[in-house]
Protein backbone atom coordinates (compact mmCIF):
# COMPACT_ATOMS: atom_id res chain seq x y z
CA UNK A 1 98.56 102.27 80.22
CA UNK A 2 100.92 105.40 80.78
CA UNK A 3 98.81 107.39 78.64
CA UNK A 4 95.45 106.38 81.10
CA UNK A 5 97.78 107.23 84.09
CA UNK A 6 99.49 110.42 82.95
CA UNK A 7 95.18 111.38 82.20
CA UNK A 8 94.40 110.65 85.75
CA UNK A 9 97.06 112.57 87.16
CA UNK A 10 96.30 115.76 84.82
CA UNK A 11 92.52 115.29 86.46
CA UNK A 12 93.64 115.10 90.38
CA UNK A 13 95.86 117.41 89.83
CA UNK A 14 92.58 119.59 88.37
CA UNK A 15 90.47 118.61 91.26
CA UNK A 16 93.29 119.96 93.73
CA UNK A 17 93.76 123.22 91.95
CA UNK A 18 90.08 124.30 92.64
CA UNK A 19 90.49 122.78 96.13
CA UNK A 20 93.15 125.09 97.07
CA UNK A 21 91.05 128.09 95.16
CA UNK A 22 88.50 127.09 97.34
CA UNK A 23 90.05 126.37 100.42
CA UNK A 24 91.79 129.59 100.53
CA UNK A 25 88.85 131.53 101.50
CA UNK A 26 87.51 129.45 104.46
CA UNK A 27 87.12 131.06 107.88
CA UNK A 28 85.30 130.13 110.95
CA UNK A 29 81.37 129.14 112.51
CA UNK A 30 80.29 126.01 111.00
CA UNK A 31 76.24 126.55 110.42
CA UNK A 32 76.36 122.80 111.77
CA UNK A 33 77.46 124.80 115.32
CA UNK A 34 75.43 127.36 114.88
CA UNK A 35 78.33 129.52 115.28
CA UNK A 36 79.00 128.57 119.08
CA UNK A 37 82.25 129.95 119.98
CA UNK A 38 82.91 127.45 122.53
CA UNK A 39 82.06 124.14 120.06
CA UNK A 40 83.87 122.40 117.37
CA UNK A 41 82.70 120.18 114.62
CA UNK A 42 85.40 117.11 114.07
CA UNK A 43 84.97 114.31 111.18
CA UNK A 44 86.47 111.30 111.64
CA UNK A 45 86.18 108.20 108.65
CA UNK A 46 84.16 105.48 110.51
CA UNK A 47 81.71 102.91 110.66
CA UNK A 48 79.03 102.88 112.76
CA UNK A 49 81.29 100.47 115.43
CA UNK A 50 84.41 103.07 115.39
CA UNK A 51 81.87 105.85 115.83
CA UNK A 52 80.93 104.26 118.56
CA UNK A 53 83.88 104.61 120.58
CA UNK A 54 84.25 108.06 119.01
CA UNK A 55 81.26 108.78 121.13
CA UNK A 56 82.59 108.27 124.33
CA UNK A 57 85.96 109.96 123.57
CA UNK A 58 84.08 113.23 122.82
CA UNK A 59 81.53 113.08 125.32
CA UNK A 60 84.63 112.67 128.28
CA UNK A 61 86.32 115.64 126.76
CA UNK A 62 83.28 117.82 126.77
CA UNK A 63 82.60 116.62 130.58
CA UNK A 64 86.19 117.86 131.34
CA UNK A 65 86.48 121.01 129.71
CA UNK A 66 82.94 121.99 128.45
CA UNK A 67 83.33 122.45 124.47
CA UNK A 68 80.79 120.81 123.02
CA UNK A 69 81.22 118.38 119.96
CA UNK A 70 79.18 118.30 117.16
CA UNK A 71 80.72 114.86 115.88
CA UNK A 72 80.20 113.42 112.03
CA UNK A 73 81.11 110.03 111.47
CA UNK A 74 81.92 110.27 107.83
CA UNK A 75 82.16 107.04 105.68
CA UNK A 76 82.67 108.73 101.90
CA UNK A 77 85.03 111.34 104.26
CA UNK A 78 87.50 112.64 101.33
CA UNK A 79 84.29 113.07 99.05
CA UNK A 80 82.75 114.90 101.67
CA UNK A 81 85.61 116.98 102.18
CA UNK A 82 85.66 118.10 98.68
CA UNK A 83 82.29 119.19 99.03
CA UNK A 84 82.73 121.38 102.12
CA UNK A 85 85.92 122.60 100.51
CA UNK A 86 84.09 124.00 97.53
CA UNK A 87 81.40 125.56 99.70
CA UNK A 88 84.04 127.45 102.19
CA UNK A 89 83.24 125.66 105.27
CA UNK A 90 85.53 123.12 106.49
CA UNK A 91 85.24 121.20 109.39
CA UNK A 92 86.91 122.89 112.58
CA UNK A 93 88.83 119.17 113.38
CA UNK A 94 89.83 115.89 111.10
CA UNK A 95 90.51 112.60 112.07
CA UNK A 96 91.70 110.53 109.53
CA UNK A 97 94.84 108.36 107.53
CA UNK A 98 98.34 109.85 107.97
CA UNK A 99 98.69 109.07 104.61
CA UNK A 100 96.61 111.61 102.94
CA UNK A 101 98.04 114.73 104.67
CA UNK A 102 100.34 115.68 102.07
CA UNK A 103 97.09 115.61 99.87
CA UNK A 104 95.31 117.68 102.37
CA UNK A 105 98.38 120.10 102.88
CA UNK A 106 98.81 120.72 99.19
CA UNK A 107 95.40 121.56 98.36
CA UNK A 108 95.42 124.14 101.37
CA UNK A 109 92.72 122.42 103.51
CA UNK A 110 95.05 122.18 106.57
CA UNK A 111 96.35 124.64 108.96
CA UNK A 112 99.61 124.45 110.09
CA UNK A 113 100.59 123.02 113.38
CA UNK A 114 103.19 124.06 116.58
CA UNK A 115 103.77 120.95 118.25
CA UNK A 116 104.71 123.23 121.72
CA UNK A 117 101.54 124.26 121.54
CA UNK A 118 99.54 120.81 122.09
CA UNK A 119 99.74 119.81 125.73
CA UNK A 120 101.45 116.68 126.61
CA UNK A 121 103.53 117.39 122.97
CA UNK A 122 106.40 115.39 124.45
CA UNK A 123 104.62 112.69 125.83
CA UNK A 124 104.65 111.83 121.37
CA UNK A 125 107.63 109.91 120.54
CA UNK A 126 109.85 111.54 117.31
CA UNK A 127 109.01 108.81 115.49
CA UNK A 128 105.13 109.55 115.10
CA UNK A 129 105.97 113.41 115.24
CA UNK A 130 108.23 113.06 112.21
CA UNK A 131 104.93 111.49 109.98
CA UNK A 132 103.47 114.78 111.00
CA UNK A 133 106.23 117.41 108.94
CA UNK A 134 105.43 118.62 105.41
CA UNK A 135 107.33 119.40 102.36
CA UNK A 136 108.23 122.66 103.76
CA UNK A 137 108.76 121.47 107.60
CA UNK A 138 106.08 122.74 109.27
CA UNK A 139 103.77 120.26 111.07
CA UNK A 140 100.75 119.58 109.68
CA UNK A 141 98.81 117.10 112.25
CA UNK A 142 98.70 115.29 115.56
CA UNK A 143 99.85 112.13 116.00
CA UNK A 144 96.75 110.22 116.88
CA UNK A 145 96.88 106.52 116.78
CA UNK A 146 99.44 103.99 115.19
CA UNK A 147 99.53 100.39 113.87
CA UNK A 148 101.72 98.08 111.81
CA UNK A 149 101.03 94.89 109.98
CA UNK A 150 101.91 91.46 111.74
CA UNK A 151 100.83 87.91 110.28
CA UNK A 152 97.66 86.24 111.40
CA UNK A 153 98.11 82.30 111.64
CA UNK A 154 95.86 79.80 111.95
CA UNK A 155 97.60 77.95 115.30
CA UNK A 156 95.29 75.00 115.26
CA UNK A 157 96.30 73.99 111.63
CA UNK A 158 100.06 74.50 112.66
CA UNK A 159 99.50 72.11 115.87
CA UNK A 160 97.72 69.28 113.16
CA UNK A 161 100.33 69.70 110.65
CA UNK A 162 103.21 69.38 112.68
CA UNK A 163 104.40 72.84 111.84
CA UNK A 164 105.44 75.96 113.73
CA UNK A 165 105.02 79.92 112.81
CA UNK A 166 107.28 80.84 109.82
CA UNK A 167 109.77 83.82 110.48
CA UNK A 168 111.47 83.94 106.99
CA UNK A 169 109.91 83.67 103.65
CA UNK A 170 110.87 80.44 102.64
CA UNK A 171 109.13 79.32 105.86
CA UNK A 172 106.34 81.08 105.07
CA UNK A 173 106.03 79.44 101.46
CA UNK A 174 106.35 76.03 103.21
CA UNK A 175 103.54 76.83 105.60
CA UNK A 176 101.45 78.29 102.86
CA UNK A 177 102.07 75.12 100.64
CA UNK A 178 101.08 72.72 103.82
CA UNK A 179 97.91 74.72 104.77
CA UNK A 180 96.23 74.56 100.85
CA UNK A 181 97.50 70.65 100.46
CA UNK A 182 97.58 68.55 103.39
CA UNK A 183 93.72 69.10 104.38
CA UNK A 184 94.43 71.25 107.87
CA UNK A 185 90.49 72.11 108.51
CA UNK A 186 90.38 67.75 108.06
CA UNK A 187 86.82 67.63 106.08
CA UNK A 188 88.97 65.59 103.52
CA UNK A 189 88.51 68.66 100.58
CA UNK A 190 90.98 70.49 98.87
CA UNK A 191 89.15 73.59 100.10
CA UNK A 192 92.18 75.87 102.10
CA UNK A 193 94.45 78.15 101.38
CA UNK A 194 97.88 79.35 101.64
CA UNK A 195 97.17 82.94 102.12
CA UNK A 196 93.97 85.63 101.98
CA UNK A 197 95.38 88.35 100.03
CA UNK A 198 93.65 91.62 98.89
CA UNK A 199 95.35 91.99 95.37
CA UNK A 200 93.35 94.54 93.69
CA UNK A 201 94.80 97.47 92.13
CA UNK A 202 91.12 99.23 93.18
CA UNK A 203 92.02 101.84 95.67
CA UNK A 204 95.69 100.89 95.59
CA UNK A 205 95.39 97.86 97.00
CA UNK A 206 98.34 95.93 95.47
CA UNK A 207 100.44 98.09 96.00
CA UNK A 208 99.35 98.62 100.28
CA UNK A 209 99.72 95.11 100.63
CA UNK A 210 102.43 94.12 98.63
CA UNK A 211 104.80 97.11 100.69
CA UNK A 212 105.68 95.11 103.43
CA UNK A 213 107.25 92.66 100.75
CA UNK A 214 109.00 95.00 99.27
CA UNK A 215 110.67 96.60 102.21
CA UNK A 216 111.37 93.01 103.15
CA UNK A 217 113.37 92.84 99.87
CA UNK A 218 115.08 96.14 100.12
CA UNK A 219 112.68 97.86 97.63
CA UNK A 220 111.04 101.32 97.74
CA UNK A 221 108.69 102.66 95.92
CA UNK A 222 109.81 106.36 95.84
CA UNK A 223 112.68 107.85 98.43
CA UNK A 224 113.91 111.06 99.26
CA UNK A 225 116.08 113.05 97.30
CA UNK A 226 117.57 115.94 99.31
CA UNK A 227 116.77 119.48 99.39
CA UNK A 228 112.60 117.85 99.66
CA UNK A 229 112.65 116.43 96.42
CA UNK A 230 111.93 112.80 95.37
CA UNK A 231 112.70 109.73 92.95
CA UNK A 232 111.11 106.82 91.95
CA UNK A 233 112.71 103.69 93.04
CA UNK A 234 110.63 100.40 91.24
CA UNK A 235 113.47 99.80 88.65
CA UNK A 236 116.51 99.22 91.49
CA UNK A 237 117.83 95.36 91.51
CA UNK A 238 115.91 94.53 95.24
CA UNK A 239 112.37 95.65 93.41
CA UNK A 240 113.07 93.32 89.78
CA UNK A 241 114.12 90.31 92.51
CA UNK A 242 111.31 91.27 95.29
CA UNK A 243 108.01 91.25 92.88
CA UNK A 244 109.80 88.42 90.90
CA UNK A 245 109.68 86.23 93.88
CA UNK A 246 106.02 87.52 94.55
CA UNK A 247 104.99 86.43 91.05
CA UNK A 248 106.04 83.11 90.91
CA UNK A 249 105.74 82.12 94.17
CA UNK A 250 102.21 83.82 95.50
CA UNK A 251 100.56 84.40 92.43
CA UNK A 252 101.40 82.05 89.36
CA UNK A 253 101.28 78.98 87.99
CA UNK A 254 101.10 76.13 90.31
CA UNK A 255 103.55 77.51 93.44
CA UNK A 256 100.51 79.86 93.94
CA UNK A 257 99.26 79.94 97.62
CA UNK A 258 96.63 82.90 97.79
CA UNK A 259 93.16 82.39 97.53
CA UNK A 260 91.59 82.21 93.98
CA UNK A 261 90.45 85.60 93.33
CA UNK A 262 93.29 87.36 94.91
CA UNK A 263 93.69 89.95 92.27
CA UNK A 264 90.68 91.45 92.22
CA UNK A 265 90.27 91.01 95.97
CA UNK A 266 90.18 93.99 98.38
CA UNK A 267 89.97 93.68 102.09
CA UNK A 268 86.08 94.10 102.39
CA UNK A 269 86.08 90.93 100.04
CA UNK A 270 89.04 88.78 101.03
CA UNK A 271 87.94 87.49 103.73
CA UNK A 272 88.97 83.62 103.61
CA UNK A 273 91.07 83.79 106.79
CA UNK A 274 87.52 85.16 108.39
CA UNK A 275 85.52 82.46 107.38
CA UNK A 276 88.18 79.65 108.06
CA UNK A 277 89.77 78.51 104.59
CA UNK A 278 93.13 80.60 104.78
CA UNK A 279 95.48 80.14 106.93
CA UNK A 280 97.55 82.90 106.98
CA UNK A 281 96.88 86.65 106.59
CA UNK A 282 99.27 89.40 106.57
CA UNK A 283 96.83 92.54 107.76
CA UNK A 284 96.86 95.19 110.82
CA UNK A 285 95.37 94.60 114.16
CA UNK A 286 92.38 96.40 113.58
CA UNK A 287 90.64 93.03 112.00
CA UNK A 288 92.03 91.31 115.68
CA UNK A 289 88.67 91.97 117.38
CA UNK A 290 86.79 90.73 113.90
CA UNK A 291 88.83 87.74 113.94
CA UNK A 292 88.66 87.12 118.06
CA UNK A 293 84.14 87.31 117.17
CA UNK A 294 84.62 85.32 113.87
CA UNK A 295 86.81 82.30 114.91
CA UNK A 296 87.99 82.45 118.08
CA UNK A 297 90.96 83.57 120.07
CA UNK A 298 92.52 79.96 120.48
CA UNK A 299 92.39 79.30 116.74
CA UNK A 300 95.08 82.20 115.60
CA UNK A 301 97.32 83.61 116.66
CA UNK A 302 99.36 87.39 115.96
CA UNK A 303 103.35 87.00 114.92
CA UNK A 304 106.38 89.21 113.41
CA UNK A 305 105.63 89.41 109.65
CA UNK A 306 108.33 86.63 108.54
CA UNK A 307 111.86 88.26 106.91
CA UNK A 308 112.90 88.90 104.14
CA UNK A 309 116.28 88.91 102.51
CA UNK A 310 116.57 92.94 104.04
CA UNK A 311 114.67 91.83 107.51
CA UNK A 312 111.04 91.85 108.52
CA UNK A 313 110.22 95.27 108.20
CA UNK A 314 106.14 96.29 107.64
CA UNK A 315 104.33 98.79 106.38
CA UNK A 316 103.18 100.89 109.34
CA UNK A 317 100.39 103.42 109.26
CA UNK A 318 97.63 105.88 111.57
CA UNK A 319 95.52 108.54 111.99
CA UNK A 320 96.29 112.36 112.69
CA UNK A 321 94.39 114.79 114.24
CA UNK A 322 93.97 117.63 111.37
CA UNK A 323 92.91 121.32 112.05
CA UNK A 324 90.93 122.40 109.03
CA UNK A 325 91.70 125.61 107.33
CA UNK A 326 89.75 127.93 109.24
CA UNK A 327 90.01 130.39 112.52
CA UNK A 328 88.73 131.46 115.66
CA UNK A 329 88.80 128.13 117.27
CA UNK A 330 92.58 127.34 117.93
CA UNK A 331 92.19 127.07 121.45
CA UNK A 332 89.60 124.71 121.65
CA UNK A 333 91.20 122.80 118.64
CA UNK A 334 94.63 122.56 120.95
CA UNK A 335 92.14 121.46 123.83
CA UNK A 336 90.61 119.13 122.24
CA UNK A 337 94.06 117.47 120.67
CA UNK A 338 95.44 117.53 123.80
CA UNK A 339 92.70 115.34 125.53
CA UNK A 340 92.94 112.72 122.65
CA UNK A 341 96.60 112.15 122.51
CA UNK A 342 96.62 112.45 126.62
CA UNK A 343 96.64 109.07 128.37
CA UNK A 344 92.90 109.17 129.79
CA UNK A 345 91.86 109.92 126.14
CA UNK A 346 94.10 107.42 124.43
CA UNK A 347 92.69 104.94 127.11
CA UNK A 348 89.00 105.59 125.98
CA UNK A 349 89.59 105.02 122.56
CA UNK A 350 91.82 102.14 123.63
CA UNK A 351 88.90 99.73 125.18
CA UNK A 352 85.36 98.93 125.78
CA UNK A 353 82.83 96.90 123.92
CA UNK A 354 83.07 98.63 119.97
CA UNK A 355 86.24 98.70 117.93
CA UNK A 356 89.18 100.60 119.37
CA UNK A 357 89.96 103.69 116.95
CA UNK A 358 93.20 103.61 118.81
CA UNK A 359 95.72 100.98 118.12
CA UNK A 360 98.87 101.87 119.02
CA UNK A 361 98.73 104.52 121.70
CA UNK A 362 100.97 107.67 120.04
CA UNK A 363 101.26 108.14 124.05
CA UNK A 364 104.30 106.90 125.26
CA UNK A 365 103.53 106.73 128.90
CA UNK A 366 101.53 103.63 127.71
CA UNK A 367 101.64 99.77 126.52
CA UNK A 368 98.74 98.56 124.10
CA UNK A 369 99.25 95.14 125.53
CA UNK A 370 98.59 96.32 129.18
CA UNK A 371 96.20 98.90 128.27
CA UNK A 372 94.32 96.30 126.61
CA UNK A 373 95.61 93.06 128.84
CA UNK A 374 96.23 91.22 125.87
CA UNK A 375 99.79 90.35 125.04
CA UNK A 376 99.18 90.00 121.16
CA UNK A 377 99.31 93.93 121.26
CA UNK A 378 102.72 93.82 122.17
CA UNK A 379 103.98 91.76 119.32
CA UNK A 380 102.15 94.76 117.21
CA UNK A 381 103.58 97.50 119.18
CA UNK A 382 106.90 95.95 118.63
CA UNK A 383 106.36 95.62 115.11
CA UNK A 384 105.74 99.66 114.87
CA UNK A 385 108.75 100.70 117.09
CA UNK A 386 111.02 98.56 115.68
CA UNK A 387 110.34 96.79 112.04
CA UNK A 388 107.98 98.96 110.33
CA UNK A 389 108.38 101.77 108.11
CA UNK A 390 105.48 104.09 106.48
CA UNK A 391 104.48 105.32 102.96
CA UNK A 392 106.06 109.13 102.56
CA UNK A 393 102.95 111.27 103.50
CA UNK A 394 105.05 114.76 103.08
CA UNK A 395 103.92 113.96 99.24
CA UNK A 396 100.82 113.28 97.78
CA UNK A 397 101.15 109.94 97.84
CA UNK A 398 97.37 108.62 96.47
CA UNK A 399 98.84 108.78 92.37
CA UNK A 400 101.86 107.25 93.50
CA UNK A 401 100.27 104.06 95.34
CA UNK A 402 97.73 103.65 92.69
CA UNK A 403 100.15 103.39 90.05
CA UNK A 404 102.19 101.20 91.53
CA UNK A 405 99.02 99.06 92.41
CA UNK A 406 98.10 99.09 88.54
CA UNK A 407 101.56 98.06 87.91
CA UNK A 408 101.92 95.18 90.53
CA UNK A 409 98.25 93.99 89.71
CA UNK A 410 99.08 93.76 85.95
CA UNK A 411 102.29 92.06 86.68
CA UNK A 412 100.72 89.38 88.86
CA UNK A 413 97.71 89.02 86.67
CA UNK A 414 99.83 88.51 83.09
CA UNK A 415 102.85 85.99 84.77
CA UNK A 416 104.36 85.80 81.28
CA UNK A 417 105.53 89.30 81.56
CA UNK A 418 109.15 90.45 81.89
CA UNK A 419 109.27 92.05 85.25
CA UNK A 420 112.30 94.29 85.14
CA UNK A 421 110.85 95.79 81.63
CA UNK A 422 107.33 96.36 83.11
CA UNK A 423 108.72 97.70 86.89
CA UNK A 424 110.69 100.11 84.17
CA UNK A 425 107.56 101.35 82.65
CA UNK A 426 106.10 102.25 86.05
CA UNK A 427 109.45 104.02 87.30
CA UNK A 428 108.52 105.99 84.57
CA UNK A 429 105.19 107.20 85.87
CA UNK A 430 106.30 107.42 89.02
CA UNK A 431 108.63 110.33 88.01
CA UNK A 432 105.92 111.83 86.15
CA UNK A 433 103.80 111.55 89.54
CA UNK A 434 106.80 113.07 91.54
CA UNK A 435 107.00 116.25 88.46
CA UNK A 436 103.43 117.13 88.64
CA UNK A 437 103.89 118.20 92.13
CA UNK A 438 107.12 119.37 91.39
CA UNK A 439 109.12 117.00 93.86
CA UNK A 440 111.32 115.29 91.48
CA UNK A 441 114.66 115.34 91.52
């Protein structure tokens, strides 16, 4: 297993070498423009809903300040990117994860960033600005949009069980243990669920969802070192006693309360809460309108994650607004940033009938439950400013999550395994993760 994860390392760290060869020598005029001074080309990842409201973002900023937007909704976006990277042509503006600029800043594809320059700047809270700074300080994206996980509950199982919304863990496990025993749905089958998980190690997955866990256990994956260095972190006391608890009471043997199939499970495919045979479902409000469409606003409801034994923190996360690595355009790049992190902007991407792109506004002037008049946005928005906490995106942190969702996967796949000497093993790789960018301490 190290051996397979040391190879895939070597191979990113191959793929970002002739990245930054190649993203060293873009400049300016996007054929897709047709070299208009006065136009910018801006990706975003989305589906044809989120493009949607994409659409009417960019066509109120060109109404207001007259640079035209030649807009790509990009689904394969970071295998896209690699493309235009290698053909010296980026695109003028990103939108996409915070998590993945350390990627994009160490392969070269981003330019830097002067917060002072972005009107409305202080309208940003530090918080958000501070998921913005790179290894070497400078700022390397514009706060965009912001979320953090909450729990999704089935209310209408709670009210015929008798029960109310958990807000520790033990609560939780009773919950979980009531909802996939004592018939909630009432069709007289054993056909519910505890929990929908998405416990794949594809894509990381393991590890994104099981983060919130650990922080509620006093784990961390990797934390700073000083001087903008790193260390791995699985093999501390809180992360043995926080995945040991997840194994034998989510996962294995007969305490388990996910959904069978958990493990190889990823969100597009764990959808039990969806279709009505999970009851709970620890996610972010993005799925809030799929879930509103799907079963019905007075059938769930959105609460604090429940605590751990180191509190209730979540894993938070967002987009940024990226400037590729190009020039001529700053001006209408700072234009354009401006208008989306400004309050009529943040508003448009906020509301109407197609899925918000903005969850949390990064604006602080507003309140995503008043914005939105829905006061389940406030228990999300609370969740953000005060309980949540984010993967380190100064690093690249892609290797790091996958091999700790390889690790985690394995651990709740194979119950028989000794946790402490296994979370060892992958505090191992970490540190070789952390060396090959040369950010271990």
């Amino acid at each position: 297993m190290g051996a397979r994860r040391r190879s895939r390392r070597l191979a990113a760290g191959l793929v970002a070498t002739g990245l930054v060869f190649a993203a060293a020598a873009c400049s300016g005029g996007s054929e897709s423009v047709g070299g208009d001074p006065n136009a910018l080309e801006v990706w975003t990842r989305s589906n044809p809903d989120d493009a949607a409201t994409y659409d009417r973002v960019f066509a109120a900023f060109t109404k207001k300040t007259g640079i035209r937007v030649d807009y790509q909704p990009v689904v394969n976006f970071d295998q896209q990117l690699q493309t235009r990277a290698s053909t010296k042509d980026l695109p003028d503006v990103m939108i996409n994860d915070t998590a993945l600029m350390g990627s994009y800043q160490s392969q070269g594809l981003l330019k830097p960033i002067t917060p002072d320059s972005i009107a409305g700047h202080d309208q940003i809270t530090a918080k958000s600005w501070s998921s913005t700074v790179g290894i070497d300080g400078k700022h390397y994206g514009i706060p965009y949009s912001r979320q953090a996980q909450t729990l999704m509950i089935r209310t209408d199982w709670l009210r015929k069980l008798g029960l109310e919304a958990p807000t520790t863990w033990q609560e939780m496990l009773a919950v979980a243990k009531a909802f996939a025993t004592r018939d909630p749905d009432g069709d007289g089958r054993a056909d519910t669920y505890g929990m929908a998980v998405p416990g794949s190690a594809q894509n990381g997955y393991a590890a994104w969802w099981s983060s919130s866990f650990l922080w509620q256990g006093g784990a961390k994956i990797v934390e700073p070192a000083g001087g903008g260095r790193y260390k791995p972190a699985m093999d501390s006391a809180a992360a043995v006693n926080t995945v040991t608890w997840m194994k034998d009471h989510l996962f294995c043997g007969d305490n388990a309360v996910t959904q069978p199939g958990a493990l190889t499970a990823v969100t597009g495919t764990a959808t039990n809460f969806r279709d009505g045979n999970a009851g709970m479902y620890l996610t972010g409000p993005y799925n809030i309108t799929t879930f509103d469409q799907t079963l019905g606003k007075d059938t769930y409801e959105v609460v604090p994650a429940p605590a751990g034994p180191a509190g209730g923190d979540v894993l938070a996360e967002g987009e940024n607004v990226y400037f590729g690595a190009k020039t001529g355009k700053a001006k209408q790049e700072q234009a354009l940033a401006a208008f989306l992190i400004s309050p009529e902007g943040q508003r448009i991407a906020m509301t109407g009938e197609n899925q918000p792109v903005v969850r949390i506004p990064v604006n602080s002037t507003l309140d995503a439950a008043t914005v939105r008049d829905d006061p389940r946005w406030s228990v999300v928005q609370k969740a953000y400013e005060d309980a949540s906490q984010q993967f380190p995106n100064a690093v690249d942190f892609a290797p790091i999550k996958q091999d700790t969702a390889d690790a985690l996967n394995s651990i709740f796949t194979y119950c028989g395994g000794d946790v402490r000497s296994q979370l060892k093993e992958l505090n191992e790789t970490l540190a070789g993760d952390l060396k090959d960018q040369d950010l271990l301490k």
